[in-house]
Each structure stands twice: as C-alpha cells, then as structure tokens.
Protein backbone atom coordinates (compact mmCIF):
# COMPACT_ATOMS: atom_id res chain seq x y z
CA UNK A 1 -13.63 17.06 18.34
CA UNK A 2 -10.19 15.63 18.72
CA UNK A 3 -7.45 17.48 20.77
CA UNK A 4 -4.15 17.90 19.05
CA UNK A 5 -2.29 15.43 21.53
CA UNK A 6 -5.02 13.14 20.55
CA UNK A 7 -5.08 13.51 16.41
CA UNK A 8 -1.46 12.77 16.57
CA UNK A 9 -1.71 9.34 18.99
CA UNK A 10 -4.36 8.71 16.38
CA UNK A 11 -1.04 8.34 13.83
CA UNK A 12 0.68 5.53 16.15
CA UNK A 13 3.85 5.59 13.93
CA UNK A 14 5.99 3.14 16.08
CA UNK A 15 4.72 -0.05 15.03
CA UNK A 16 4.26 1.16 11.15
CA UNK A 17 6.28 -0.44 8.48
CA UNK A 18 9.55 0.23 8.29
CA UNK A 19 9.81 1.56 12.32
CA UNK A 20 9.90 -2.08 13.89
CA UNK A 21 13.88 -1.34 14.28
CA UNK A 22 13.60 1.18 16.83
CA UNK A 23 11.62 -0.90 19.38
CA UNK A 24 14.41 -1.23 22.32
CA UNK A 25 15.44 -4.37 23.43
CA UNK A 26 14.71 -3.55 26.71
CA UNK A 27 11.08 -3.76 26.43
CA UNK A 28 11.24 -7.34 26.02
CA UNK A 29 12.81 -7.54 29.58
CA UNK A 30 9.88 -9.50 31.51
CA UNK A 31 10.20 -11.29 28.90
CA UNK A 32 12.27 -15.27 29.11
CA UNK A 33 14.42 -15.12 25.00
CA UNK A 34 15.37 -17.97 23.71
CA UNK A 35 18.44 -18.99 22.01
CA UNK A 36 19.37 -16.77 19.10
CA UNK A 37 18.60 -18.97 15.82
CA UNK A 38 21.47 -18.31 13.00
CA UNK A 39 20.72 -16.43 9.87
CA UNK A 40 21.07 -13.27 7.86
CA UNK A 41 19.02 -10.27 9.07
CA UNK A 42 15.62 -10.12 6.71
CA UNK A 43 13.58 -6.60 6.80
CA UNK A 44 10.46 -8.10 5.76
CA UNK A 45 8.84 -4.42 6.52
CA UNK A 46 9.56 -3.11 3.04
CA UNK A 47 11.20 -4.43 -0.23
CA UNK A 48 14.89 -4.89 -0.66
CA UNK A 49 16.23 -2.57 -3.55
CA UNK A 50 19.06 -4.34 -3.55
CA UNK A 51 17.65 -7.55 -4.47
CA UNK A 52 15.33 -5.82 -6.92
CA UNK A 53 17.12 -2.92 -8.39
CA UNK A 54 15.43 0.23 -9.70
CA UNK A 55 14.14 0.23 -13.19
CA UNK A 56 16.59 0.19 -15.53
CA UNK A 57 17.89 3.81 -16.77
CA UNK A 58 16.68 5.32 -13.69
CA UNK A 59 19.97 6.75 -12.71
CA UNK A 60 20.63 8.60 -16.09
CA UNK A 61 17.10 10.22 -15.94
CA UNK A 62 17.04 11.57 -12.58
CA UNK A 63 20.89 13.23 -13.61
CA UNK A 64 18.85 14.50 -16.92
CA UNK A 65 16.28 16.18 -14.58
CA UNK A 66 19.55 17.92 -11.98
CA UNK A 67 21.09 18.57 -15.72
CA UNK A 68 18.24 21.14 -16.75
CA UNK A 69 18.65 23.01 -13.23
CA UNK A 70 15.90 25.47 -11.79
CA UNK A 71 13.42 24.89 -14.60
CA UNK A 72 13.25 20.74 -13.08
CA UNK A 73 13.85 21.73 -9.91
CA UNK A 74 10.92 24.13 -9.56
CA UNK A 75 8.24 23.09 -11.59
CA UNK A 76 4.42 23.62 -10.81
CA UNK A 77 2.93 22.25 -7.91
CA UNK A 78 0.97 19.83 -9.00
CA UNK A 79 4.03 18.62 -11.25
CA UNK A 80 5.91 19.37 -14.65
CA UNK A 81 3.62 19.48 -17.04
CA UNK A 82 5.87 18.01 -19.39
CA UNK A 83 6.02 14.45 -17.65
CA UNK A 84 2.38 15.17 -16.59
CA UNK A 85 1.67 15.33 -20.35
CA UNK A 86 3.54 12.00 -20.42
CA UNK A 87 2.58 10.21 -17.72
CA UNK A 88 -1.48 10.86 -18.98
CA UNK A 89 -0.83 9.18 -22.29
CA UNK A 90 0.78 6.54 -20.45
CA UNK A 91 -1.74 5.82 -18.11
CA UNK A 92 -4.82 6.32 -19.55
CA UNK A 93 -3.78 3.66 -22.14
CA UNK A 94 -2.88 1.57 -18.81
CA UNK A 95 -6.55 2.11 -17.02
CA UNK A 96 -8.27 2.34 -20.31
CA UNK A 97 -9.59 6.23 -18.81
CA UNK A 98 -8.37 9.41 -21.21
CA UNK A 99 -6.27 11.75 -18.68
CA UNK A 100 -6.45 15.25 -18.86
CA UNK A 101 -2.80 15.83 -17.93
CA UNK A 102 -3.44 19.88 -16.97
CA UNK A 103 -6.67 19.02 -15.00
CA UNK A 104 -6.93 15.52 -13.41
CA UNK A 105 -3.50 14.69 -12.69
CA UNK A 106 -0.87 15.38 -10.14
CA UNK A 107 2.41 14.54 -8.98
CA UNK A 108 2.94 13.86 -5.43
CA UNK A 109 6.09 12.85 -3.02
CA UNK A 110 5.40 9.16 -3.14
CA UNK A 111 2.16 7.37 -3.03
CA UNK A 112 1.59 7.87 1.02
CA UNK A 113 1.73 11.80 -0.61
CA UNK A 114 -0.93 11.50 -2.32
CA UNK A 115 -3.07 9.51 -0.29
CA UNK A 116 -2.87 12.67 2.71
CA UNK A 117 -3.68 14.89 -0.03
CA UNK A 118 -6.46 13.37 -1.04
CA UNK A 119 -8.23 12.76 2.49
CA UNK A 120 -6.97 16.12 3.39
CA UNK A 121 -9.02 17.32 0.08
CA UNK A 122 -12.59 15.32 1.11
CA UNK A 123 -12.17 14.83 5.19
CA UNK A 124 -13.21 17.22 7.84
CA UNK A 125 -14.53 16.44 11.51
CA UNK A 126 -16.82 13.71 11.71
CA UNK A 127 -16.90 13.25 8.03
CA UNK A 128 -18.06 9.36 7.64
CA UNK A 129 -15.13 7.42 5.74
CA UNK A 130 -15.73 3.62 5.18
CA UNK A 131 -12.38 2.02 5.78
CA UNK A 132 -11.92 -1.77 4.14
CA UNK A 133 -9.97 -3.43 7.28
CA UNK A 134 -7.67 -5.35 6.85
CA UNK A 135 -5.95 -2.75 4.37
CA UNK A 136 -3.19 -0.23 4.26
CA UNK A 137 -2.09 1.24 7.46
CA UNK A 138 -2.26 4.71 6.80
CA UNK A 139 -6.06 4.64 6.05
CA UNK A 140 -7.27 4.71 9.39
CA UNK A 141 -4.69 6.64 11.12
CA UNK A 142 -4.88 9.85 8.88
CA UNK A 143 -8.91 9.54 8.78
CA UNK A 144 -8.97 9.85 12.42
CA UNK A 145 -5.81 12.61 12.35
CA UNK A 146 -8.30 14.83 9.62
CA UNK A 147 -11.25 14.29 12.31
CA UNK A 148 -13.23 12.04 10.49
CA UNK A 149 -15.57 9.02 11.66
CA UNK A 150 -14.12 5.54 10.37
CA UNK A 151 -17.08 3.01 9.42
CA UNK A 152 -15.41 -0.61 9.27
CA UNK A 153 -15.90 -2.39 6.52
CA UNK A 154 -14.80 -6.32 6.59
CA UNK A 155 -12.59 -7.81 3.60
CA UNK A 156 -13.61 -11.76 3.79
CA UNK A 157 -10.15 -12.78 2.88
CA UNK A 158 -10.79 -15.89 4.53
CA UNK A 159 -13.68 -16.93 2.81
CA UNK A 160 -13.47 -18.58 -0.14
CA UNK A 161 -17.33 -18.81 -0.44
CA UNK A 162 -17.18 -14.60 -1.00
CA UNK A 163 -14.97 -14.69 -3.26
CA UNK A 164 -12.32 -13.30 -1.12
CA UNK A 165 -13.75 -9.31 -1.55
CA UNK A 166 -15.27 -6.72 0.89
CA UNK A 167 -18.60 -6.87 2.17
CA UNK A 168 -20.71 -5.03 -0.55
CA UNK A 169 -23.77 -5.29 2.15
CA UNK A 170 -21.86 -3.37 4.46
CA UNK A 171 -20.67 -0.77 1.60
CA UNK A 172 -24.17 -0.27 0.61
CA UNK A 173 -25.50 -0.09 4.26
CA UNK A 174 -22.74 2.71 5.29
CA UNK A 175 -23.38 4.73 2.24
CA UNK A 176 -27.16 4.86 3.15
CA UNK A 177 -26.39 6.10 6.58
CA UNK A 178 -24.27 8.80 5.18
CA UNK A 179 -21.40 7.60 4.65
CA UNK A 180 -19.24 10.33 2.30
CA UNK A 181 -15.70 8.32 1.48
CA UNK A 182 -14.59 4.79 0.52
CA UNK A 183 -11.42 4.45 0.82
CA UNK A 184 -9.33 0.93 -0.03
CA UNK A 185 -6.56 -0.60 -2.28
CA UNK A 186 -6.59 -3.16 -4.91
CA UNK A 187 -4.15 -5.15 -4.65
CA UNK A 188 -4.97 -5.08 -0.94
CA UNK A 189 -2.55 -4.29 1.32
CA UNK A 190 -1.73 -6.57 3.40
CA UNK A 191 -3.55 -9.89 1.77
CA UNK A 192 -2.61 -9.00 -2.25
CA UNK A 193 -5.92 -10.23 -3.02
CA UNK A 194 -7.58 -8.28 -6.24
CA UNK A 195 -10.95 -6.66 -6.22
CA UNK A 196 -13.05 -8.70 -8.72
CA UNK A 197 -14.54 -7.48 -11.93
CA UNK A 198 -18.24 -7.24 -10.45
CA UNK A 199 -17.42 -5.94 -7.35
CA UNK A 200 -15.17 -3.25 -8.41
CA UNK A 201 -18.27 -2.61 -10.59
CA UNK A 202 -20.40 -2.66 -8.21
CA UNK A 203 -19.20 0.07 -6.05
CA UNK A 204 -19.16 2.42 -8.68
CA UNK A 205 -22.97 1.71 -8.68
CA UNK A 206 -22.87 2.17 -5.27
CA UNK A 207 -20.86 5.01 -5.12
CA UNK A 208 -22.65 7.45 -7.71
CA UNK A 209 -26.15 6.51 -6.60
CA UNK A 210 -25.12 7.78 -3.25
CA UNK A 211 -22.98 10.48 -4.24
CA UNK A 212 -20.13 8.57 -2.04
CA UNK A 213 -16.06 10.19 -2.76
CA UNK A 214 -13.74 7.16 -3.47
CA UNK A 215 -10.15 6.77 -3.21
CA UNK A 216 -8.69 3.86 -4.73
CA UNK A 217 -4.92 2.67 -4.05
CA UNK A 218 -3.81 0.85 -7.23
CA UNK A 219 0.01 0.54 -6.53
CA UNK A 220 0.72 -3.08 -7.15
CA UNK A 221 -1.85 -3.44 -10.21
CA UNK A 222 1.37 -4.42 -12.42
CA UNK A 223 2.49 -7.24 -10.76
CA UNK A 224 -0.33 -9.27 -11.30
CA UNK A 225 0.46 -13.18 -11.20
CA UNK A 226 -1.03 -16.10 -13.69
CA UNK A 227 -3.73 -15.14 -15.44
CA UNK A 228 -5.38 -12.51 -12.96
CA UNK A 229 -7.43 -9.83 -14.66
CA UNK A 230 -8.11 -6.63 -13.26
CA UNK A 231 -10.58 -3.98 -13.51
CA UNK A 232 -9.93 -0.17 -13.13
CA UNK A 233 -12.69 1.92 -11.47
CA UNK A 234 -12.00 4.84 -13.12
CA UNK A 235 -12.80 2.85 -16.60
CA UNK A 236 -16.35 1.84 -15.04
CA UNK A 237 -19.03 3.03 -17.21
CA UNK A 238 -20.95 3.75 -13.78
CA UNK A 239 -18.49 5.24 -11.59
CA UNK A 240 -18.38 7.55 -9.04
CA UNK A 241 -18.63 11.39 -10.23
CA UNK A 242 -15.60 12.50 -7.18
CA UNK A 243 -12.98 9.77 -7.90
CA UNK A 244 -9.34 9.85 -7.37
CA UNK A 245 -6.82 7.01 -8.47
CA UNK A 246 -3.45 6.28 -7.04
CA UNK A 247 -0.70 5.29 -8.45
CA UNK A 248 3.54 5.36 -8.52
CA UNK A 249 6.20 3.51 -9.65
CA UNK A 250 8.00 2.84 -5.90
CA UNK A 251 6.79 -0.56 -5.00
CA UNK A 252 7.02 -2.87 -8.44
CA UNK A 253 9.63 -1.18 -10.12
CA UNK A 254 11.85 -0.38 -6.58
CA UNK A 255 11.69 3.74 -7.22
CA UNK A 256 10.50 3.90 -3.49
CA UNK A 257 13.74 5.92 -2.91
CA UNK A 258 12.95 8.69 -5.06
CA UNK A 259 9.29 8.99 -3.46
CA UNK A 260 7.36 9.51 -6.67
CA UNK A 261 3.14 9.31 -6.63
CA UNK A 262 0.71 9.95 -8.63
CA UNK A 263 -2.85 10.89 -8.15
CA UNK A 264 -5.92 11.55 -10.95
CA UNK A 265 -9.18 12.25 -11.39
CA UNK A 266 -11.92 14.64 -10.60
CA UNK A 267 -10.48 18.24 -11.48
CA UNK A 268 -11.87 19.53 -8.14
CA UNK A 269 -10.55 16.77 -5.46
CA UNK A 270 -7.04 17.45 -7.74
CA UNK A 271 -7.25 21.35 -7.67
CA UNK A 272 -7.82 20.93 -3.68
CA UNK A 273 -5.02 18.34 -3.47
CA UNK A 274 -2.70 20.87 -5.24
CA UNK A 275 -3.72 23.56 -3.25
CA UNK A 276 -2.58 21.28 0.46
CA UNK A 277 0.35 20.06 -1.10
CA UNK A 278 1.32 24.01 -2.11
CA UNK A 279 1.95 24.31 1.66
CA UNK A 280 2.37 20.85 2.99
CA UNK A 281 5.42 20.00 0.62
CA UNK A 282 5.53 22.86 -2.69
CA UNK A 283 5.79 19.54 -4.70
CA UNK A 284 7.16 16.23 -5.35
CA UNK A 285 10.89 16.43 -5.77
CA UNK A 286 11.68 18.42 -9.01
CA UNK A 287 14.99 16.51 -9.96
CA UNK A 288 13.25 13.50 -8.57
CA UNK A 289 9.96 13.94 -11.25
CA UNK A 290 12.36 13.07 -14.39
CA UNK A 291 12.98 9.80 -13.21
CA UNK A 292 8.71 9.07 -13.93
CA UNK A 293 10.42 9.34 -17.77
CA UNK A 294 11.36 6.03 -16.92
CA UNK A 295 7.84 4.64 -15.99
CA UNK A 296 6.34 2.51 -18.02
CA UNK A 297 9.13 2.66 -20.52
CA UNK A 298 11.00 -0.30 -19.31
CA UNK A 299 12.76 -2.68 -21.27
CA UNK A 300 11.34 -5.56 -23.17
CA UNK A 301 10.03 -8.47 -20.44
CA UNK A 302 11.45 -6.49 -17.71
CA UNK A 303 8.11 -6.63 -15.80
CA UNK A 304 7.51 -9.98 -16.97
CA UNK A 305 10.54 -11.07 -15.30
CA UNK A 306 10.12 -9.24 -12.20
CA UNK A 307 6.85 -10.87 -11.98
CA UNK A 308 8.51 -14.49 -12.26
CA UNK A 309 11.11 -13.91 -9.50
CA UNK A 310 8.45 -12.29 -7.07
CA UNK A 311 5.77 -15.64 -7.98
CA UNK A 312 8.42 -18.05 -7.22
CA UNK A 313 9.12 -16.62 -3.83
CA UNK A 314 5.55 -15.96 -3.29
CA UNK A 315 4.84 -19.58 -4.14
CA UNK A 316 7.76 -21.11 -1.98
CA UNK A 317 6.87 -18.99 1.49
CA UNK A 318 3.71 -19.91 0.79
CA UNK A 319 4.67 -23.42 0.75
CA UNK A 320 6.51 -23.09 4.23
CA UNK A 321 3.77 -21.19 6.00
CA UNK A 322 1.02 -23.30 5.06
CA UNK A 323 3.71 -27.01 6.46
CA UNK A 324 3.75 -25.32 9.50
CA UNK A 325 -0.64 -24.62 9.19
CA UNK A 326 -0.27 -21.33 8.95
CA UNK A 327 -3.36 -20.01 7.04
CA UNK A 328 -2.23 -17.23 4.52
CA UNK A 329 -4.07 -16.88 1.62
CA UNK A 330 -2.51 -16.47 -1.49
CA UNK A 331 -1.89 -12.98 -2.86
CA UNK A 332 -2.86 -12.64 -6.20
CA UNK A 333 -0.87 -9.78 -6.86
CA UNK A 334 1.83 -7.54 -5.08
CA UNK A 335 4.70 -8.50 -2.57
CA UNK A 336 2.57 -9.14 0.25
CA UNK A 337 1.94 -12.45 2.84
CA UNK A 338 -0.59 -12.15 5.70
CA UNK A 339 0.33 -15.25 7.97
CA UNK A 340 -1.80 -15.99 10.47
CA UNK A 341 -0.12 -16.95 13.91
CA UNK A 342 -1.76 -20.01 16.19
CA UNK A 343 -2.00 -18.92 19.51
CA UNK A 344 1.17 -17.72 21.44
CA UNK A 345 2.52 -17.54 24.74
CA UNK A 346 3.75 -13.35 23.81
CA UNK A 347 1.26 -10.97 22.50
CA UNK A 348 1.63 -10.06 18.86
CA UNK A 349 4.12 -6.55 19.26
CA UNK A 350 6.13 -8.68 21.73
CA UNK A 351 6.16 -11.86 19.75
CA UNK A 352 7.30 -9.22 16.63
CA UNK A 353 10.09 -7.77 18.65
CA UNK A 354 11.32 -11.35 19.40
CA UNK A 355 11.48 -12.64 15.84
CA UNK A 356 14.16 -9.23 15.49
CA UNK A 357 15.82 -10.20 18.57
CA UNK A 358 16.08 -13.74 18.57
CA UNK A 359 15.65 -14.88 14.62
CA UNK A 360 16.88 -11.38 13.00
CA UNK A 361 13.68 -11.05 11.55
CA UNK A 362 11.73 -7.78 10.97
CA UNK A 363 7.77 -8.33 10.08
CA UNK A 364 5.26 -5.41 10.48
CA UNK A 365 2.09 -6.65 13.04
CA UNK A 366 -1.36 -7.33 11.74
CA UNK A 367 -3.03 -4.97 13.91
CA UNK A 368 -1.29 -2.45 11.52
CA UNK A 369 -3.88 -2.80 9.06
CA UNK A 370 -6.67 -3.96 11.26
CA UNK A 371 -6.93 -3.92 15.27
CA UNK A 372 -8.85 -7.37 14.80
CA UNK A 373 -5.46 -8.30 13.04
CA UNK A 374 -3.73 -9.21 16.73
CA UNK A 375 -3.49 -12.34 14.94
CA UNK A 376 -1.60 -11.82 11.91
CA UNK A 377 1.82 -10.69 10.63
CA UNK A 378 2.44 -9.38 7.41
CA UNK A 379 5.97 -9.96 5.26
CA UNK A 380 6.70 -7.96 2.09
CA UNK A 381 8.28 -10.85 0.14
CA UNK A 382 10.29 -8.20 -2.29
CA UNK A 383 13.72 -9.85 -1.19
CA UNK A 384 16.53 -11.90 -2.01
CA UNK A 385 15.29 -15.58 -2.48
CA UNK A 386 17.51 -17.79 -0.26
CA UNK A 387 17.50 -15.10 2.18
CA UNK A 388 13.68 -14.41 2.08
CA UNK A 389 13.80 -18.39 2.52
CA UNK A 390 15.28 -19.26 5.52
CA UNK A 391 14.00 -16.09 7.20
CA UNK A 392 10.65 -17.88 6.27
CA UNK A 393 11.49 -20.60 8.32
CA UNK A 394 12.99 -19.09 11.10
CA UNK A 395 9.51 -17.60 11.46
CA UNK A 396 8.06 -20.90 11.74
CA UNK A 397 10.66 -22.12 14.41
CA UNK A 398 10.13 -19.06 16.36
CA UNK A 399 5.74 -19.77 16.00
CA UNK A 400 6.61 -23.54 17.38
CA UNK A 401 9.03 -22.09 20.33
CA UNK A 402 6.16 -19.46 21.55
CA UNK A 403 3.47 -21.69 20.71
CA UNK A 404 1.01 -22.15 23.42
C-alpha cells in the first residue's frame, strides 16, 4: 500500500499541461543556451481563448444563471436538474443513447472533475486499471493516487498496418487476468487519432463478457475533420453493463474557463460519483452550470467553422513538422500534434524548458502521457494561425540547434 508522501509524487503536477511556466530558469544552468530566436510567446500547453472565443451567448447565460441567485447557485449535487433535463435530450440525440437526466447524468467542475470522480467511484488499492499509453495525463497519475495497479496497454499510433488503435490482444489478455477498469479517450489525447468503428465495438464485447468498468473520455468528439465517423460506446448494442461517458463543452467550444463536465451512465458509478463530489467539491459551479444552456445550441455553422480554422492549422504544422522529418501522425480529430523529436543533445524536460527560454515556446513533454514518450512533445494547436506558425518553426530550428 502506498504512503501518503508517495500517492501524491504519484500526481507529478510540475511537468502537466499548463505548469511548464513555473520551471525556473535556473535549472537549465549546466546547461550552454543559445541565442534567443525572435517571436511572439506561444503556450502550446492549452488552447488560446482568445484566438477562439467562447461560444457565442455564453456571457449572457452565465449572468442569467447569477440573475436567479441562490436557487442557481445551490443546486443539487449532481447538478440542476433543469439543465440536466436539457443537457440529456441533447446528448442522447448526440450519442444516439436515451439519458435518464435524474439517474445517469451528472454535472461536474470540468471534465478532469469528472474523470476523479469516476476512478474515485470504481478504484481502490490494487484494483487492476488498464491504462491506453500514450493518452491523457491524468489517467495514470490518479490510478496510482486511488491505489490501484496500472496494466499498460499500447496505442499503435505509429502503425499504419493496425489501423492506428490500441492493442485489442492486450485488452483481452488484461481483462482475463483480472483486470476491473479500462480507462482511455477517443479522440486520444495526445495523438487525436479516433477509435474505429470495430474496435470501439469490440471492447464492449470485451468489456461485458468480462464484467470489465470502462471510462471513456469523449471531449473532442465534435471536432471531427473530413469525413471521419465516429462511434459512441455507450450506443453499442454489446456494451459494458458499468459504463460512464465523459463529456464538456471546455475544449471545442473554449468554455474551459468556466470548468463545466459532464459525466453519464450507469446509475450506480453516477450515485457514487455524486456522493465523492458531495465532499470533494458540493458541485460544479452553480452560476457557472447556466452557461451548459449554451451547449449544443450554437449558431448556424458555428462548429463547422471552428472545425475549418482548427484543419487548416492542423494541416499547415503538420506540413512543417513532417519538412523537418518529424514523424507526427495526423490527428483525426481534436487540437492535438504529437511530434516526435530525433535524437538530442538535452533530455526531453530540459530540451522543453529551452524551447520557453530560448524560442518563447511552451509545449507539454511526451512522457506526460506515456513514460516511453521521452521522445515526443505534444502542442495543442487551438491558437492564433500566424502565431501558431512561426512558433511551429521555431520548434524546428530549436530540434536542428540541439540535434545530436
């Protein structure tokens, strides 16, 4: 069992998105910097809002929700029930799976919410959680903080000739050798790759013939690019009887600010969630919760437009990365680019410090997402074009300087 020193080293929070900026200078002192290269500072860690505004009318519905006072302000734990009677319609015509909005669905203080809530609901010491690697950061970290065993599984993303998805032999093996939790996204985090149609499928099989909990991370499954089709598990026919979705409007519509998530499924797993977040948090902001009025309600080709502007600086730092032979597969949905780095002269958290120092460039390591990752940096691509631009190729000067 894990001491309490040791669950919270197990969180490693100073290399996570969005911390890069407090690294001090002084730890790349043994360190010989370069010239400074010219440019305006990029924060590739998260999306700009200011390039990509919040959904339109987001504003007037978060001042409706302060307007109606203590009944917004302290609503049910799990959420108004209200929106929640909302939201259900909304999404269950979205994932194709009818939401009961007073037992399968709850509100949450942003996405990263509802993803501790639901481990904390289904993890104990040494439960066995299969963890797709690479994938979001905060998997592994808060499996090991609840005291559970993480069981790697490997997302080819590399490998065309597996149709760039997660190793369903290793899925399958894990659940026979008890195995109790899947957890992963789709769109993957970091890659933006998109679970296929069979596979997603296919661990549903999996996951009801072995009675396996899965928690599926669906928070860029609007901002799907070309033609990509994409398959909800909680639609399955064969899916798995404990099952919780997540989902919020902070990443694709820029509502990150007002931390808004959403979790549903099994009444249980969301009765247990509701009962954690009763003393982790009460609830997700009550003014806050008026602004999901705005969620899928935008405007006519709003989202179709968003999608344009993100695929044409996907497609253009995609373009720079892969001049320079920079493998990074193409996301298929999301904000995300996983570059991977040639061999350098620094070590990855070094080299990421000196693209801040030196280029005024912020990227969030590889080994975030996987510890094999030493390799890799990964750039959230939500920002102003020109700017996104030539901090694109500032990376690439920076890969050349430190080259080996």
């Amino acid at each position: 069992m894990m001491t309490l020193d040791e669950k919270f080293k197990a969180i490693e929070a100073n290399n996570a998105p969005g911390q890069e900026v407090r690294q001090q200078i002084e730890n790349l002192s043994t360190i010989q910097q370069g010239e400074k290269l010219d440019g305006v500072p990029v924060d590739f860690s998260h999306g700009d809002v200011d390039a990509f505004p919040p959904t339109p009318s987001s504003e007037i519905a978060w001042k409706d929700g302060f307007n109606k006072g203590a009944s917004q302000a302290y609503t049910e734990y799990r959420g108004s029930a209200d929106i929640r009677n909302k939201l259900a319609i909304r999404l269950g015509k979205f994932t194709g799976y009818p939401i009961d909005p007073n037992n399968e669905l709850i509100i949450t203080p942003g996405t990263q919410g509802a993803l501790f809530l639901a481990l904390g609901a289904i993890v104990g010491n040494e439960t066995k959680v299969a963890v797709v690697e690479p994938d979001y950061f905060a998997n592994r970290k808060l499996v090991k903080f609840f005291g559970g065993i993480i069981v790697p599984i490997s997302l080819n993303y590399k490998d065309s000739q597996s149709k760039n998805s997660p190793d369903i032999s290793q899925i399958e093996e894990a659940f026979k050798n008890g195995t109790k939790v899947l957890v992963f996204s789709t769109p993957n985090n970091p890659t933006g790759l998109v679970y296929s149609n069979a596979i997603i499928n296919k661990i549903g099989v999996l996951a009801q013939a072995y009675g396996v909990t899965v928690i599926v991370d669906q928070l860029y499954s609007r901002m799907l690019y070309g033609k990509e089709e994409y398959t909800h598990l909680c639609s399955c026919e064969i899916k798995p009887e404990n099952l919780i979705t997540i989902m919020g409007p902070s990443k694709t519509e820029s509502l990150s600010g007002f931390r808004l998530g959403v979790a549903f499924g099994t009444p249980k797993l969301i009765e247990r969630m509701e009962s954690l977040q009763a003393i982790v948090s009460l609830r997700a902001s009550g003014y806050n919760q008026a602004v999901l009025n705005t969620w899928f309600q935008e405007p006519s080709e709003w989202m179709e437009n968003r999608i344009k502007e993100h695929e044409l600086i996907r497609n253009e730092l995609l373009q720079i990365f892969r001049s320079a032979n920079l493998y990074t597969v193409t996301p298929q949905a999301g904000s995300y680019l996983f570059p991977q780095l040639p061999s350098l002269s620094v070590g990855l958290h070094d080299f990421v410090r000196l693209l801040r120092v030196q280029a005024n460039v912020i990227v969030t390591p590889g080994s975030e997402f996987d510890p094999a990752c030493s390799d890799s940096i990964r750039l959230n691509f939500s920002q102003d074009y020109n700017k996104a631009v030539s901090a694109a190729k500032r990376i690439v000067k920076m890969v050349k300087i430190y080259s080996r």
